[in-house]
Protein backbone atom coordinates (compact mmCIF):
# COMPACT_ATOMS: atom_id res chain seq x y z
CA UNK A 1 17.48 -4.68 51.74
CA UNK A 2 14.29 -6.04 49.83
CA UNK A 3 16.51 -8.65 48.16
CA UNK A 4 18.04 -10.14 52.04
CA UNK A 5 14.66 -10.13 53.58
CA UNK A 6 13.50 -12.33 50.12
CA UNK A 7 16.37 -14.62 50.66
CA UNK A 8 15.58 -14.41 54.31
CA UNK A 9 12.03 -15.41 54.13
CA UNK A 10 12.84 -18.49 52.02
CA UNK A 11 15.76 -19.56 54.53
CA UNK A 12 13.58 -19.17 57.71
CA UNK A 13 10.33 -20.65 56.00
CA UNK A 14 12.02 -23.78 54.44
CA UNK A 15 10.08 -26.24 56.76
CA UNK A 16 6.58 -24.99 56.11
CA UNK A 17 5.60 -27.49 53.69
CA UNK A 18 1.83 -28.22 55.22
CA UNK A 19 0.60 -25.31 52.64
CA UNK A 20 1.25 -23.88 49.47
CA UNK A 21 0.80 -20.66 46.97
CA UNK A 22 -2.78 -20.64 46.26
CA UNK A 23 -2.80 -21.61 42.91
CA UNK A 24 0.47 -22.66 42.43
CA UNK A 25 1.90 -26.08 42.16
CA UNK A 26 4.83 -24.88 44.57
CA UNK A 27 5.39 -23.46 48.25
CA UNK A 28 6.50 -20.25 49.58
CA UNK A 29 9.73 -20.77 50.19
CA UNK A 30 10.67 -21.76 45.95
CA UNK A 31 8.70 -18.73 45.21
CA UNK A 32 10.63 -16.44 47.92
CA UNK A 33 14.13 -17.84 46.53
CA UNK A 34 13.02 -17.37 42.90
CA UNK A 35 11.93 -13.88 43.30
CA UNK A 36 15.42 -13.94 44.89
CA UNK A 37 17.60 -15.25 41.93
CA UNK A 38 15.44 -13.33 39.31
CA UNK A 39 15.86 -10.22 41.13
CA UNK A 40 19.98 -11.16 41.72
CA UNK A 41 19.93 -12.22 38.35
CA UNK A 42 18.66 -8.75 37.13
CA UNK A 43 20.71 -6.51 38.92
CA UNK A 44 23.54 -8.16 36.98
CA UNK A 45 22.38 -7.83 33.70
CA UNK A 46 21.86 -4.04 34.69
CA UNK A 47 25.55 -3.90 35.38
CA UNK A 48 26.25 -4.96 38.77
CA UNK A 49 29.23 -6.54 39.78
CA UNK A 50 30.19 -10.30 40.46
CA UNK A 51 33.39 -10.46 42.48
CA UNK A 52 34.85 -14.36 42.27
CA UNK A 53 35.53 -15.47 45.88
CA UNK A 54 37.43 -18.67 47.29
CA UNK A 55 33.86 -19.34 48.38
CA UNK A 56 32.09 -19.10 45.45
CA UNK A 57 34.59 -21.12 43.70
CA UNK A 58 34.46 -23.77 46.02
CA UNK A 59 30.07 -23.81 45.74
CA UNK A 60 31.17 -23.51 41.99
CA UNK A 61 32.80 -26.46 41.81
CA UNK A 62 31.01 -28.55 44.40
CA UNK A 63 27.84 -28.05 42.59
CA UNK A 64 29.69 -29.14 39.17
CA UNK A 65 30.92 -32.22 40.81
CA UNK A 66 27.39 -32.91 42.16
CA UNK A 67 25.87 -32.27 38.53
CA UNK A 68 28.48 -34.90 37.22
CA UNK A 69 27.57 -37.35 39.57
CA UNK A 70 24.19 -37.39 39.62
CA UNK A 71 23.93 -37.36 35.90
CA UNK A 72 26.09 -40.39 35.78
CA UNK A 73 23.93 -41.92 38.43
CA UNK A 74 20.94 -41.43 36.55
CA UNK A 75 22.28 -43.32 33.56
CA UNK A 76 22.91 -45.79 35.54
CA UNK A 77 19.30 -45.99 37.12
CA UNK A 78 17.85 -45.93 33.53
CA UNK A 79 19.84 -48.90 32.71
CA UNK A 80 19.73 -50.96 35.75
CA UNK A 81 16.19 -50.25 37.40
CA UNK A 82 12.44 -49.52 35.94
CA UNK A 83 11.49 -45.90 36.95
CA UNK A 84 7.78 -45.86 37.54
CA UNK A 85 7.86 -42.37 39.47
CA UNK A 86 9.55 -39.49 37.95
CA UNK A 87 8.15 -37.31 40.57
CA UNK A 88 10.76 -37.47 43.19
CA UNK A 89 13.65 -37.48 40.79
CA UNK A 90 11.93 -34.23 39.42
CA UNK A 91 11.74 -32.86 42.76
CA UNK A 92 15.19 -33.40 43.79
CA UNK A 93 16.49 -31.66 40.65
CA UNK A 94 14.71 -28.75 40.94
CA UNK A 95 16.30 -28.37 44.18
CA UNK A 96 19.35 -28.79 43.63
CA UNK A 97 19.29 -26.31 40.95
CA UNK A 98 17.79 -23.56 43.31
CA UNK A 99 20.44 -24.20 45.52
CA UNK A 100 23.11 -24.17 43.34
CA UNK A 101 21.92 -20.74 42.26
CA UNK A 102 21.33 -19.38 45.39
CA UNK A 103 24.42 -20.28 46.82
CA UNK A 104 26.67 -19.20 43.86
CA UNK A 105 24.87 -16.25 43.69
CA UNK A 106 24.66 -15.44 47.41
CA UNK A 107 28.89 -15.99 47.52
CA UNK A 108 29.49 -13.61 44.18
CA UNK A 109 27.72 -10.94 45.52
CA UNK A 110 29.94 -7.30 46.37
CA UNK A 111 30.74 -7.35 50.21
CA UNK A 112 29.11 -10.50 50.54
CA UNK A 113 29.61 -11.13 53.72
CA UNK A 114 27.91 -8.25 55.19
CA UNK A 115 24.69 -9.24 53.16
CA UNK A 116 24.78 -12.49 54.39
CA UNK A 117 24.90 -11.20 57.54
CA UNK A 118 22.19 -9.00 57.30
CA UNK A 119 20.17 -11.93 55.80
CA UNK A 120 20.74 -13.59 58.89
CA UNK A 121 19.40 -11.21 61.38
CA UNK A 122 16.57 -10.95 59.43
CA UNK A 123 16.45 -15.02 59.38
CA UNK A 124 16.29 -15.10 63.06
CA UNK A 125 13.36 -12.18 63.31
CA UNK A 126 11.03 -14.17 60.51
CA UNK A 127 11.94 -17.06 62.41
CA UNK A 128 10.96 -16.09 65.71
CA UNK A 129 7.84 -14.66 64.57
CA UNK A 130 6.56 -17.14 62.64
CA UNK A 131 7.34 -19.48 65.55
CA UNK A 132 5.02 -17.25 67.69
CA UNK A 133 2.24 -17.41 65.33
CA UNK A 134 2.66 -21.54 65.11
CA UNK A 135 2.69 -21.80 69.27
CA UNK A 136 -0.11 -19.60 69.22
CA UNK A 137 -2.25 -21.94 66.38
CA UNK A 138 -0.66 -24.79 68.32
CA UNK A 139 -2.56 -23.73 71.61
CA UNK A 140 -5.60 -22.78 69.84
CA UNK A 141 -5.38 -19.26 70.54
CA UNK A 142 -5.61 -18.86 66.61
CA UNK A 143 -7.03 -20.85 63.29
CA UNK A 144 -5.39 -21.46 60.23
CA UNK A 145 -7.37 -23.64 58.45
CA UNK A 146 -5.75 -27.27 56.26
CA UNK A 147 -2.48 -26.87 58.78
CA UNK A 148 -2.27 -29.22 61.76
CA UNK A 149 -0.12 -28.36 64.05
CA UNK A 150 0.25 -31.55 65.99
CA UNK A 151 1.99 -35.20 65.52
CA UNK A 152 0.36 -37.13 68.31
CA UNK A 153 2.16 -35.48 71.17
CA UNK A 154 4.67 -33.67 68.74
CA UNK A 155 4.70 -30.39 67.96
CA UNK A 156 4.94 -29.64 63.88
CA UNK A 157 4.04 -26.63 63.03
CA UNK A 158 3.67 -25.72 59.55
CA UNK A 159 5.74 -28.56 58.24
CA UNK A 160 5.06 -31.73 57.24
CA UNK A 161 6.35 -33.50 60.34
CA UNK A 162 8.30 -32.82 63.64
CA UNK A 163 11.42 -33.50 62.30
CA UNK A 164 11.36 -30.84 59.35
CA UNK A 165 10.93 -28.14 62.18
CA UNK A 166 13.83 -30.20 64.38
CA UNK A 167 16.15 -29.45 61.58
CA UNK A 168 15.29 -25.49 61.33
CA UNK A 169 15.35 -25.29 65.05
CA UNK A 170 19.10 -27.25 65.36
CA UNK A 171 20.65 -24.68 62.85
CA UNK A 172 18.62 -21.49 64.30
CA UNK A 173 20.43 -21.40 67.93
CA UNK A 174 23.85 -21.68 67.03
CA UNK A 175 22.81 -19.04 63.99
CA UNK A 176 21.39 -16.76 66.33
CA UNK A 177 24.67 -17.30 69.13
CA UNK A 178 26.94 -16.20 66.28
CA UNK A 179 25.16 -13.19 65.70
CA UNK A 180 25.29 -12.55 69.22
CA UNK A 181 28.13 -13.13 70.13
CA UNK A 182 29.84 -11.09 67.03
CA UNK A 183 27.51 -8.11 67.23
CA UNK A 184 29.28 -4.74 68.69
CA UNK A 185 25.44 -3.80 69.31
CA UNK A 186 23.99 -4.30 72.97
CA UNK A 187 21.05 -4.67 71.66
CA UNK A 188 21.65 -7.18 68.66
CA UNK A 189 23.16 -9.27 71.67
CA UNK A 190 20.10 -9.10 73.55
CA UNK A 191 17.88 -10.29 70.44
CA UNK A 192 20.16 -12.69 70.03
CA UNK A 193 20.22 -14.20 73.30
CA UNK A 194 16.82 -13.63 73.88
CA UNK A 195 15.43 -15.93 70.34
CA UNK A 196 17.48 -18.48 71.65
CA UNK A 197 14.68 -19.08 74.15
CA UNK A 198 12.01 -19.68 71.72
CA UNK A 199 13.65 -21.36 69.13
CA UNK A 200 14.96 -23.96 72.26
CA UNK A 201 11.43 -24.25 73.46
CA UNK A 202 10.19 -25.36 70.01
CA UNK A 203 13.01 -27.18 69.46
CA UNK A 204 12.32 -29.23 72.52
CA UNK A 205 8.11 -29.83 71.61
CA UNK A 206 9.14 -31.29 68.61
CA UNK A 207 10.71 -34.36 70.95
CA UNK A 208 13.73 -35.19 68.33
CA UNK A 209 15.98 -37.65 69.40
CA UNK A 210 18.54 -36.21 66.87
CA UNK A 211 17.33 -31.86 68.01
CA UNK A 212 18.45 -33.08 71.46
CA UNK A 213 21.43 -34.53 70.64
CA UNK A 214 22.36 -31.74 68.09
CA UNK A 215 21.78 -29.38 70.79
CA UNK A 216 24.02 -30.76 73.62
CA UNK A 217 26.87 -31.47 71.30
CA UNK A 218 27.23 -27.98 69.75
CA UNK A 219 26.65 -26.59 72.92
CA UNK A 220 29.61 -27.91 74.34
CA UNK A 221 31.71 -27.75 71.71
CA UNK A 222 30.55 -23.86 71.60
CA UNK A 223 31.58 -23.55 75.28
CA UNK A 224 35.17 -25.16 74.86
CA UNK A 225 36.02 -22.63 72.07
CA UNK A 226 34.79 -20.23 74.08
CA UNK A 227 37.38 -20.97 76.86
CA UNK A 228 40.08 -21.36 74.19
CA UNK A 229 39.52 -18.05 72.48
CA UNK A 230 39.57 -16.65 75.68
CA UNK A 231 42.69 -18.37 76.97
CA UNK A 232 44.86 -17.48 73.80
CA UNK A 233 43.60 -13.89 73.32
CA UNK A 234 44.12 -10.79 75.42
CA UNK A 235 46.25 -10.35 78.48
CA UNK A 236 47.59 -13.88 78.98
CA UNK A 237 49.25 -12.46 82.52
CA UNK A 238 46.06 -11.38 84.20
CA UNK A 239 45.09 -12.34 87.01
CA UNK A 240 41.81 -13.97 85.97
CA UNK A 241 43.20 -15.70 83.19
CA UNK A 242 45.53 -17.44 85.33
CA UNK A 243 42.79 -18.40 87.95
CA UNK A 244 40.80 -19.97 85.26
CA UNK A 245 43.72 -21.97 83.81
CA UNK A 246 44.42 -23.19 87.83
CA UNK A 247 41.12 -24.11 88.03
CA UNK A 248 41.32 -26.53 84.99
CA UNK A 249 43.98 -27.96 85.75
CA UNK A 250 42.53 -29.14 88.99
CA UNK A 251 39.26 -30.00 87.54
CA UNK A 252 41.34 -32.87 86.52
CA UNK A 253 41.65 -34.74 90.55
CA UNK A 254 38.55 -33.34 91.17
CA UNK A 255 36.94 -35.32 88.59
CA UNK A 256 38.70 -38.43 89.42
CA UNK A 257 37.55 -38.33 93.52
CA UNK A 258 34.02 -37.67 92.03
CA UNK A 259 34.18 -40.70 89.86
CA UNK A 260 32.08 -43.15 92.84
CA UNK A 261 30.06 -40.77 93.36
CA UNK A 262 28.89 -40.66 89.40
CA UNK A 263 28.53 -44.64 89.21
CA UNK A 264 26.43 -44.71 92.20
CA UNK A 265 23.68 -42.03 90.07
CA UNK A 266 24.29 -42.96 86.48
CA UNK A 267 21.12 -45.05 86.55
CA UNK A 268 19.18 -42.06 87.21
CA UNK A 269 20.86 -39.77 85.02
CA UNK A 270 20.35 -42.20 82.34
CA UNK A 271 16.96 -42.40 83.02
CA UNK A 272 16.61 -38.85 82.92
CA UNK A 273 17.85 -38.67 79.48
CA UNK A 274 15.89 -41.21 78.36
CA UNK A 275 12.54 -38.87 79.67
CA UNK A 276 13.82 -36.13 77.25
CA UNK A 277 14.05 -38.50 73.97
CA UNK A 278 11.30 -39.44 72.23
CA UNK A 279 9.01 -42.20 73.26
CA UNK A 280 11.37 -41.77 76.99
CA UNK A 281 13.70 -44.22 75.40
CA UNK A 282 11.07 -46.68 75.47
CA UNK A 283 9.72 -49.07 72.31
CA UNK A 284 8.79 -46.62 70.29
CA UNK A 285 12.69 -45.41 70.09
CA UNK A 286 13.95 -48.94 69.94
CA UNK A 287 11.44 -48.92 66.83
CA UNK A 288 13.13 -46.23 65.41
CA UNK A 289 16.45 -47.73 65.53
CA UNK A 290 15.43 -50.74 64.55
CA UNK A 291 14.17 -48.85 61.29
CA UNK A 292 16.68 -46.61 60.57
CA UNK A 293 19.40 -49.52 60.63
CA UNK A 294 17.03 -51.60 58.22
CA UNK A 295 17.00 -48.44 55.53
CA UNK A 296 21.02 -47.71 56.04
CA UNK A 297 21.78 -51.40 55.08
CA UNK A 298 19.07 -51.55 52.05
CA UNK A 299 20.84 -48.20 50.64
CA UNK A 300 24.35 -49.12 51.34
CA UNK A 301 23.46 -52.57 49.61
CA UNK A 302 21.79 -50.26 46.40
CA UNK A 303 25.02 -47.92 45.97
CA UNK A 304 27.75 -51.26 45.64
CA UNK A 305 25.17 -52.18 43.49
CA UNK A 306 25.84 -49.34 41.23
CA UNK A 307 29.59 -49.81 41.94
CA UNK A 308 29.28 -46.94 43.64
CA UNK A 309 28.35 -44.26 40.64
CA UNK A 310 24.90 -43.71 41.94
CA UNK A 311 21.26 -44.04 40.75
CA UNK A 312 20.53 -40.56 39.84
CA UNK A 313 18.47 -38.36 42.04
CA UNK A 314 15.37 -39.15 44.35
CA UNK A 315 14.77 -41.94 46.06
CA UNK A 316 16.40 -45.42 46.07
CA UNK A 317 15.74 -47.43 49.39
CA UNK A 318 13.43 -50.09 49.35
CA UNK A 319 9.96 -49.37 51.42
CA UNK A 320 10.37 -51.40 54.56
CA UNK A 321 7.20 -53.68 55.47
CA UNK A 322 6.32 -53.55 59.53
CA UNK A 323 4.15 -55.09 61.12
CA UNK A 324 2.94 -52.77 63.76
CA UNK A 325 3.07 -49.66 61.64
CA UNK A 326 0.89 -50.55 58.80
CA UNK A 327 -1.28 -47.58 59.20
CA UNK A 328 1.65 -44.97 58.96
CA UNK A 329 3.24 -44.33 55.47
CA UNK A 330 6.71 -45.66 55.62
CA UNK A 331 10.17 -43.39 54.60
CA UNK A 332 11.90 -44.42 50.82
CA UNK A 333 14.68 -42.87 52.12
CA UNK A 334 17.78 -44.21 53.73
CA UNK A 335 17.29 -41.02 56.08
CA UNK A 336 20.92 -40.40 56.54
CA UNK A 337 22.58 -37.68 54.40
CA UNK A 338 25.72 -39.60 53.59
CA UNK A 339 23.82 -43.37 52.44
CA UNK A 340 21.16 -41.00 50.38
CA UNK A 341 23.65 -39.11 48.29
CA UNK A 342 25.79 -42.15 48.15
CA UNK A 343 22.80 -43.70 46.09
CA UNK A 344 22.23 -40.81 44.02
CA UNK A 345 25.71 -40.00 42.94
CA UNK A 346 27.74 -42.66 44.68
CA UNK A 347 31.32 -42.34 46.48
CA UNK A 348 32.32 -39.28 44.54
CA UNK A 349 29.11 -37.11 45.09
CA UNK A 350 30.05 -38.54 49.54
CA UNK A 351 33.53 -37.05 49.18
CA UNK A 352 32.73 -33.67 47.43
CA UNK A 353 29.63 -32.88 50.16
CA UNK A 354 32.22 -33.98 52.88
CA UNK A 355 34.75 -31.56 51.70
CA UNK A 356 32.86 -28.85 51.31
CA UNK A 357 31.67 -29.32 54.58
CA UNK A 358 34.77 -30.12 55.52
CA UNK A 359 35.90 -26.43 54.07
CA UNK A 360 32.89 -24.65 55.68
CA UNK A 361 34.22 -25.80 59.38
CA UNK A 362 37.48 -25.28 58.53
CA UNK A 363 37.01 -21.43 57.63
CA UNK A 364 35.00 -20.96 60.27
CA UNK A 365 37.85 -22.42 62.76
CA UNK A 366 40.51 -20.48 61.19
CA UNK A 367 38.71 -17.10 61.54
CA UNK A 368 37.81 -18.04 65.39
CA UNK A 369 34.15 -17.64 64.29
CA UNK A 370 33.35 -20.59 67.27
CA UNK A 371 29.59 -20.57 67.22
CA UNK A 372 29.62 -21.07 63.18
CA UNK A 373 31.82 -23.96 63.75
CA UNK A 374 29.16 -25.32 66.29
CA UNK A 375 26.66 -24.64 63.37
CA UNK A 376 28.73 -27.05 61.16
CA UNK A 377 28.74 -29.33 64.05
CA UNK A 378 25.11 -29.19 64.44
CA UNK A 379 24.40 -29.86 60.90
CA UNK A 380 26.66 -32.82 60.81
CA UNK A 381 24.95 -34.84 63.55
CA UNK A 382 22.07 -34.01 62.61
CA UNK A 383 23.01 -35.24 58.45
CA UNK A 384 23.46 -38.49 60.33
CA UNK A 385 19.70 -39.77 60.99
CA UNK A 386 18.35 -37.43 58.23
CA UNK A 387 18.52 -36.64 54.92
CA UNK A 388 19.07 -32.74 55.19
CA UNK A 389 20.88 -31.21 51.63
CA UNK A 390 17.60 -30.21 50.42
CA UNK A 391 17.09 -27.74 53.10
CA UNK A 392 17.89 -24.31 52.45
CA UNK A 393 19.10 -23.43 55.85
CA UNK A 394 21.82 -26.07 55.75
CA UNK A 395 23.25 -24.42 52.55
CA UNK A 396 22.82 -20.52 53.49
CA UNK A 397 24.92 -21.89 56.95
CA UNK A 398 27.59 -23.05 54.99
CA UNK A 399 27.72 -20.74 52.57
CA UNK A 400 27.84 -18.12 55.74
CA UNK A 401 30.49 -20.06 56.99
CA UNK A 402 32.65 -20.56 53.61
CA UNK A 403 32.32 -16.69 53.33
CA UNK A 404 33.02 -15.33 56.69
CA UNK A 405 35.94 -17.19 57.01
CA UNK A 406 37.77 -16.40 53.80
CA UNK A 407 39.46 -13.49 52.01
CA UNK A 408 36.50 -11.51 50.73
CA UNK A 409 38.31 -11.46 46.62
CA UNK A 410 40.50 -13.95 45.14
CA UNK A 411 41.31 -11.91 42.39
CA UNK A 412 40.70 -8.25 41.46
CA UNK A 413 38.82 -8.90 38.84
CA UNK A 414 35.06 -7.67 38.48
CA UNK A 415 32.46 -9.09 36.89
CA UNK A 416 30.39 -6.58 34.85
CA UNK A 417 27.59 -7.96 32.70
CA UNK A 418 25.63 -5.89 30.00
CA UNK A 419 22.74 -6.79 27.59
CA UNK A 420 24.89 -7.22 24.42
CA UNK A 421 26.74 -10.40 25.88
CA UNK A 422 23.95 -12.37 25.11
């Protein structure tokens, strides 16, 4: 229990980068996840058992590929490109490695799926509450002092900036729907249901393009598994059933008489889309755009540079110079998940995260587990404008997902581990 509210607290506080330990040169959620590991770490030594999983053999040998590749990559910085900064590359590696353990260690665990599980409910109550205590500092009902809680007109938090929170906030809902939704509890379905409120309303003062468009995709893509599970499970002769499958069938001509009547309002439901996005999908979007396509080019230019092996970890992109936004500190990242990692670890490092992302939303499909295959969804639109594999939400989600949806051993063998192996 103390161990999944540790790995809990590290998962639902991965955003809050505005402060730190006092008197440590890291933030809570490395020292959370460390206490995690150390305490995993010793429970095997004192004999616990390891059980080896499809799952953690795919981690296993994601995280070996990704080792590979960025080592490579970094040899290939060293030789083609003057490092002045070791910082970043520093930083990178150190998360990567406390993912790697966490996620290995979090998939060899004995019935790990109900501990993940259980982590996750208790992801969704830190979650919650720490959201409360950031839209209460946010209205000045309450005072922390050196955190900010404001981007202009965006809402923060405790992170660094809007988007960090975005991310949390994307993954959050279709966390919390799962455990709703597969909960035998009446209750556990009513917290569920009930933190999607909050985390939407947070979700929605951060005014991310990408949170908006995360959120209406997986959504719907929720909904129609919804109405597929129900249409190929249970009593297929009911009466119900068979209304519902009438009715879709003639939503079809329905549609199609409805069609003038669409054209003649898509300007103003186009406009009303536009007042959700940031900057009402005015200049300051256009902006965006215009930056984000700048940065994808620059990084796609420096990984056929590198014929494709990479420049090691951290960041690659050159800093863009614009005009209008001289006073604002400009992203070194290609902010897209795919460009980033392809210059880090070039094409191989791409096609080992896009398989085992690729395996994540395939286990969750083939165990019907619908709203963890909206979670996948969710974090690969979102991967698309930002640079999200350093988050520790994004892996405990797909290790959830790699885990729920496969056999829980792949062999019989257990893992003891005593002192005198050393």
């Amino acid at each position: 229990m103390i161990r999944d509210a540790l790995l809990a607290s590290g998962i639902a506080m991965g955003y809050a980068t505005q402060f730190g330990v006092p008197g440590l040169p890291f933030g809570y959620t490395e020292l959370f996840l460390s206490l995690w590991i150390m305490l995993s770490i010793g429970r095997v030594i004192a004999g616990g058992r390891l059980e080896a999983t499809p799952a953690l053999f795919r981690l296993a040998t994601f995280w070996l590929i990704m080792t590979l590749t960025l080592a490579v990559g970094a040899i290939v910085g060293l030789l083609t490109t003057a490092v002045l900064d070791l910082s970043a590359p520093i930083h990178d590696i150190m998360a990567y490695m406390l993912l790697a353990s966490v996620t290995c260690l979090a998939a060899a665990e004995p019935d790990a799926d109900r501990h993940l599980r259980r982590t996750a409910w208790w992801v969704i109550w830190i979650a919650n509450a720490c959201f409360t205590f950031q839209l209460a500092l946010a209205w000045g009902w309450i005072h922390q002092p050196g955190v900010n809680p404001w981007f202009w007109d965006r809402f923060m938090g405790w992170s660094e900036n809007p988007n960090q929170i975005a991310i949390y906030c994307a993954i959050f809902g279709p966390l919390a729907l799962h455990l709703a939704t597969t909960t035998s509890s009446p209750w556990g379905r009513v917290i569920g249901f009930s933190s999607l409120v909050l985390t939407v309303y947070v979700g929605r003062l951060t005014k991310s393009d990408a949170y908006l468009l995360t959120g209406v995709v997986s959504c719907l893509v929720f909904l129609g598994l919804r109405v597929r599970t129900w249409l190929t499970t249970g009593d297929k002769g009911s009466v119900s059933r068979q209304v519902a499958v009438l009715l879709m069938v003639g939503f079809l001509p329905l549609a199609m008489s409805m069609t003038p009547y669409v054209l003649r309002d898509i300007s103003s439901a186009e406009n009303f889309a536009k007042s959700l996005s940031k900057g009402r999908g005015g200049e300051e979007t256009d902006s965006t755009v215009t930056l984000r396509v700048r940065l994808w080019g620059n990084a796609v230019y420096k990984g056929v540079t590198s014929a494709s092996l990479g420049l090691g970890p951290g960041p690659h992109v050159d800093r863009p110079s614009v005009e209008y936004r001289q006073f604002l500190p400009e992203p070194f990242e290609a902010h897209n998940t795919i460009l980033d990692l392809y210059t880090q670890g070039g094409l191989v490092a791409v096609l080992a995260l896009l398989w085992i992302v690729g395996s994540a939303a395939m286990s969750a499909w083939r165990a019907k587990l619908d709203a963890l295959f909206a979670l996948v969804v969710a974090i690969m639109i979102y991967g698309f404008p930002h640079l999200i594999i350093r988050h520790p939400i994004v892996w405990f989600a797909l290790t959830l997902c790699l885990v729920a949806g496969t056999p829980r051993v792949l062999s019989a063998t257990s893992i003891k581990t005593s002192r005198d192996l050393g």
